[in-house]
C-alpha atoms as a PDB file:
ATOM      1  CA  UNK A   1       9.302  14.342  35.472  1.00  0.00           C
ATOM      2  CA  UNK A   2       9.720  13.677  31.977  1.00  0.00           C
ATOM      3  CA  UNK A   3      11.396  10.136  32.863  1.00  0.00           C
ATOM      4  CA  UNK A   4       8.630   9.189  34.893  1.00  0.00           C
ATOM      5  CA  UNK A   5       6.087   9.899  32.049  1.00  0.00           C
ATOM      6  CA  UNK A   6       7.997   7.892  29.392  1.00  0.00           C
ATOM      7  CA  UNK A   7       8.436   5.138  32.163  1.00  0.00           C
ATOM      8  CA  UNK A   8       4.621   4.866  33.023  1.00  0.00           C
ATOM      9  CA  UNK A   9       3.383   4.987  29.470  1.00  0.00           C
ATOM     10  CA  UNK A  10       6.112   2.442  28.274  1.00  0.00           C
ATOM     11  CA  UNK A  11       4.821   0.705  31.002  1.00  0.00           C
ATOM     12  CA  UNK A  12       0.766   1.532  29.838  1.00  0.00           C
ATOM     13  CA  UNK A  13       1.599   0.130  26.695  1.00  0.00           C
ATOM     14  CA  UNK A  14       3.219  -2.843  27.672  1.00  0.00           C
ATOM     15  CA  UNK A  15       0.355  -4.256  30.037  1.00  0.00           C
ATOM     16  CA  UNK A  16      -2.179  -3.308  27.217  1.00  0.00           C
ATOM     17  CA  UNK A  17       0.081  -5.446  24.614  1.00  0.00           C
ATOM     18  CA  UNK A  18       0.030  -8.039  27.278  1.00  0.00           C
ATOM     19  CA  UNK A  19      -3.569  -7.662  27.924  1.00  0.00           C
ATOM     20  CA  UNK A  20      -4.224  -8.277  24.154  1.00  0.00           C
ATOM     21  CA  UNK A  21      -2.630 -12.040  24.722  1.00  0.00           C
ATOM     22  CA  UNK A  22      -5.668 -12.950  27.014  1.00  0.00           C
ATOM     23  CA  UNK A  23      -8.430 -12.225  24.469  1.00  0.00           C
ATOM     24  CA  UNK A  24      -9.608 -14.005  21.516  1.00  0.00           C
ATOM     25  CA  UNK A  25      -8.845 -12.170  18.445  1.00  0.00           C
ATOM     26  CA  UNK A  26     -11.559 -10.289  16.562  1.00  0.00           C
ATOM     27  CA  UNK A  27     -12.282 -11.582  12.859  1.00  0.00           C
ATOM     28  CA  UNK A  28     -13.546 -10.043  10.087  1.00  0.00           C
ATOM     29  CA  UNK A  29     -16.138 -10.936   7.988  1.00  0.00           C
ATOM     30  CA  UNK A  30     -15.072 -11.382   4.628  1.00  0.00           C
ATOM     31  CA  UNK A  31     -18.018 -12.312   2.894  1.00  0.00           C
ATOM     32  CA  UNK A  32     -21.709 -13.716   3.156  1.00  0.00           C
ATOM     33  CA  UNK A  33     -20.827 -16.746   1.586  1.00  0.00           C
ATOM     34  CA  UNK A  34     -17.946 -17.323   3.563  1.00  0.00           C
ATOM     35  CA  UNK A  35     -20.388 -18.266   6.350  1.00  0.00           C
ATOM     36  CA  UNK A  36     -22.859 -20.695   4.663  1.00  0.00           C
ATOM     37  CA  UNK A  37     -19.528 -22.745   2.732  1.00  0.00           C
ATOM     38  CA  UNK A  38     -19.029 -25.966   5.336  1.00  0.00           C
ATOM     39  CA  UNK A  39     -15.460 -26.797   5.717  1.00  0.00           C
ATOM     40  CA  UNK A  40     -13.697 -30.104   4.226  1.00  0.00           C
ATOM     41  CA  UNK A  41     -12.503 -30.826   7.241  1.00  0.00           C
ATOM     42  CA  UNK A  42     -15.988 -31.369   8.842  1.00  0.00           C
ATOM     43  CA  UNK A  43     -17.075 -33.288   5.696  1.00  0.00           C
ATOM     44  CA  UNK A  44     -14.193 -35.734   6.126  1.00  0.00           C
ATOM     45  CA  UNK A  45     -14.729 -35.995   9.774  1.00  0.00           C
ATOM     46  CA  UNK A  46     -18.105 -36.868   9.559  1.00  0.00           C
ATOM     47  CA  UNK A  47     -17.504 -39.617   7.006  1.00  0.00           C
ATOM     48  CA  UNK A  48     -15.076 -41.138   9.062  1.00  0.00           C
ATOM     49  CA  UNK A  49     -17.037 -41.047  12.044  1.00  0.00           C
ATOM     50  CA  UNK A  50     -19.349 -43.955  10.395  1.00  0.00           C
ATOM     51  CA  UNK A  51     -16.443 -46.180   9.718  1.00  0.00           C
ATOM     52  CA  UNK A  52     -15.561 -47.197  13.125  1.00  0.00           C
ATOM     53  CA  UNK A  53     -16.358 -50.855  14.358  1.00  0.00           C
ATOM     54  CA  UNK A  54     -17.029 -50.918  17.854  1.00  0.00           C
ATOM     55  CA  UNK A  55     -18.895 -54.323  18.103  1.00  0.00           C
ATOM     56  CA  UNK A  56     -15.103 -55.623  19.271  1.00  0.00           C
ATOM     57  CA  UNK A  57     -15.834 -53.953  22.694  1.00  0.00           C
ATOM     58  CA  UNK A  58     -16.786 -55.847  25.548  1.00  0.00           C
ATOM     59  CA  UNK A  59     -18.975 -54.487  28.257  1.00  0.00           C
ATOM     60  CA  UNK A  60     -21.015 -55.341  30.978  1.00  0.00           C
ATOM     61  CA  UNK A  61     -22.433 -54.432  34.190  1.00  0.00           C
ATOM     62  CA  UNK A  62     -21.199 -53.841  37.275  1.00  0.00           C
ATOM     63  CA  UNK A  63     -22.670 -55.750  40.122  1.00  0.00           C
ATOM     64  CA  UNK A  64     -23.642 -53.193  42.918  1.00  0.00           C
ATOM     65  CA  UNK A  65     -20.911 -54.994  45.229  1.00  0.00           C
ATOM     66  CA  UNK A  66     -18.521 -54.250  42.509  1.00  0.00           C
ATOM     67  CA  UNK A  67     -19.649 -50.399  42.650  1.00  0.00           C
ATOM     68  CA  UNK A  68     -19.774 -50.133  46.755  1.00  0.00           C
ATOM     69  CA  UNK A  69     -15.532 -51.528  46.501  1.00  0.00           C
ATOM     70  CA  UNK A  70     -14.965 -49.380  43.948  1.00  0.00           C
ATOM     71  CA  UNK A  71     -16.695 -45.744  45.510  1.00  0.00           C
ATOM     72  CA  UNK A  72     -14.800 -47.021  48.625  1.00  0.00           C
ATOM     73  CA  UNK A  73     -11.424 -47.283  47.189  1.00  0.00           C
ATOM     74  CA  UNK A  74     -12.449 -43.839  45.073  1.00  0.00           C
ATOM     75  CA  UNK A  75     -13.060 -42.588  48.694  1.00  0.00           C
ATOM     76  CA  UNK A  76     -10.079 -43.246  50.317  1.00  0.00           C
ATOM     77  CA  UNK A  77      -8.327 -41.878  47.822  1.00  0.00           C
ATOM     78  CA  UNK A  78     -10.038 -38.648  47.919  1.00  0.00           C
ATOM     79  CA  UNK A  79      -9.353 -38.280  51.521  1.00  0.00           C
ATOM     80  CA  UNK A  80      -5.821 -38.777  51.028  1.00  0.00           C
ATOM     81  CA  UNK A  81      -5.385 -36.110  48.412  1.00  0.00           C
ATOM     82  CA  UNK A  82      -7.382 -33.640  50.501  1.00  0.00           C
ATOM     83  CA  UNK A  83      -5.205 -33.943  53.449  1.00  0.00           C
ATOM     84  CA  UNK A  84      -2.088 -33.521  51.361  1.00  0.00           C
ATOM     85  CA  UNK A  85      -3.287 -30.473  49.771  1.00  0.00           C
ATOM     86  CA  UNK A  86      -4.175 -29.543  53.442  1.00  0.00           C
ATOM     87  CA  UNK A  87      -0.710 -29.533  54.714  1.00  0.00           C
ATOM     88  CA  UNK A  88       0.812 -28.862  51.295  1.00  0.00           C
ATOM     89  CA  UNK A  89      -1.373 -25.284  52.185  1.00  0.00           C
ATOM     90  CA  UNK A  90      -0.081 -25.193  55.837  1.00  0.00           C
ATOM     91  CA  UNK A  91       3.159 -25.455  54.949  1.00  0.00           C
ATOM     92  CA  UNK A  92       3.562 -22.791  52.032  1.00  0.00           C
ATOM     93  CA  UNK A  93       1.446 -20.420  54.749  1.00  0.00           C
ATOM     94  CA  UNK A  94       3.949 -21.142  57.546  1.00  0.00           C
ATOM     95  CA  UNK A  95       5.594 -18.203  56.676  1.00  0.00           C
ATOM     96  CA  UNK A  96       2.967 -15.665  56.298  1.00  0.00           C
ATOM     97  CA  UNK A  97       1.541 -16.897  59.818  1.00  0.00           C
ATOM     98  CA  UNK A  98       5.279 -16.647  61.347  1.00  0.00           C
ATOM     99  CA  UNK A  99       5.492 -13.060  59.762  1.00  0.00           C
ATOM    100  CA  UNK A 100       2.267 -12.605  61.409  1.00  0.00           C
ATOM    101  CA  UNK A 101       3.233 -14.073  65.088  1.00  0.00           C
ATOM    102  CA  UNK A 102       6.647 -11.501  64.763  1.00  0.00           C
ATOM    103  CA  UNK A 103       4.358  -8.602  63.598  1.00  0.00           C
ATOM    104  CA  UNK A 104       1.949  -8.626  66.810  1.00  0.00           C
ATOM    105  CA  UNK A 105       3.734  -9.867  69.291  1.00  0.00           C
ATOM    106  CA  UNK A 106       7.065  -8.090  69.272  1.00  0.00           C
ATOM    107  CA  UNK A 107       8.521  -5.827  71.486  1.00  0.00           C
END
């Protein structure tokens, strides 16, 4: 009796230590003007944001025969991934359905 009760709460308190990994962890507020200061590294980012020169890139248009090839070749591709996740699912569920076929219809 006693071994089961240290098993199940060493047990308890390992599933609530892992169940702490899954949450965010709670801060504490350390003072009001801890809140209103705006970090450096926003500051820098922001600067730097304004220094790119993008008026290298090239772009255009795509001509609507252009976009009909391309959704078609985007299509066909599609298609082919669905039907190999369909029989990568048949195949990890053969088992379960032969477990199945054993469990009802043996003697």
């Amino acid at each position: 009796m006693a071994r089961t009760s240290v098993l199940f709460i060493t047990m308890l308190a390992c599933a609530m230590q892992l169940a702490a990994s899954f949450t965010q962890p709670v801060q504490v507020a350390r003072s009001v003007s801890a809140f209103k200061a705006v970090p450096a590294t926003f500051l820098a980012a922001k600067k730097k944001k304004s220094d790119f020169d993008l008026s290298s890139i090239e772009s255009r248009d795509l001509t609507r025969e252009e976009m009909l090839d391309i959704n078609k070749q985007n299509e066909e591709i599609m298609n082919m991934e669905l039907q190999a996740m369909t029989v990568f699912s048949l195949v990890l569920s053969l088992p379960i359905l032969y477990l199945c076929w054993v469990a009802f219809y043996s003697d």
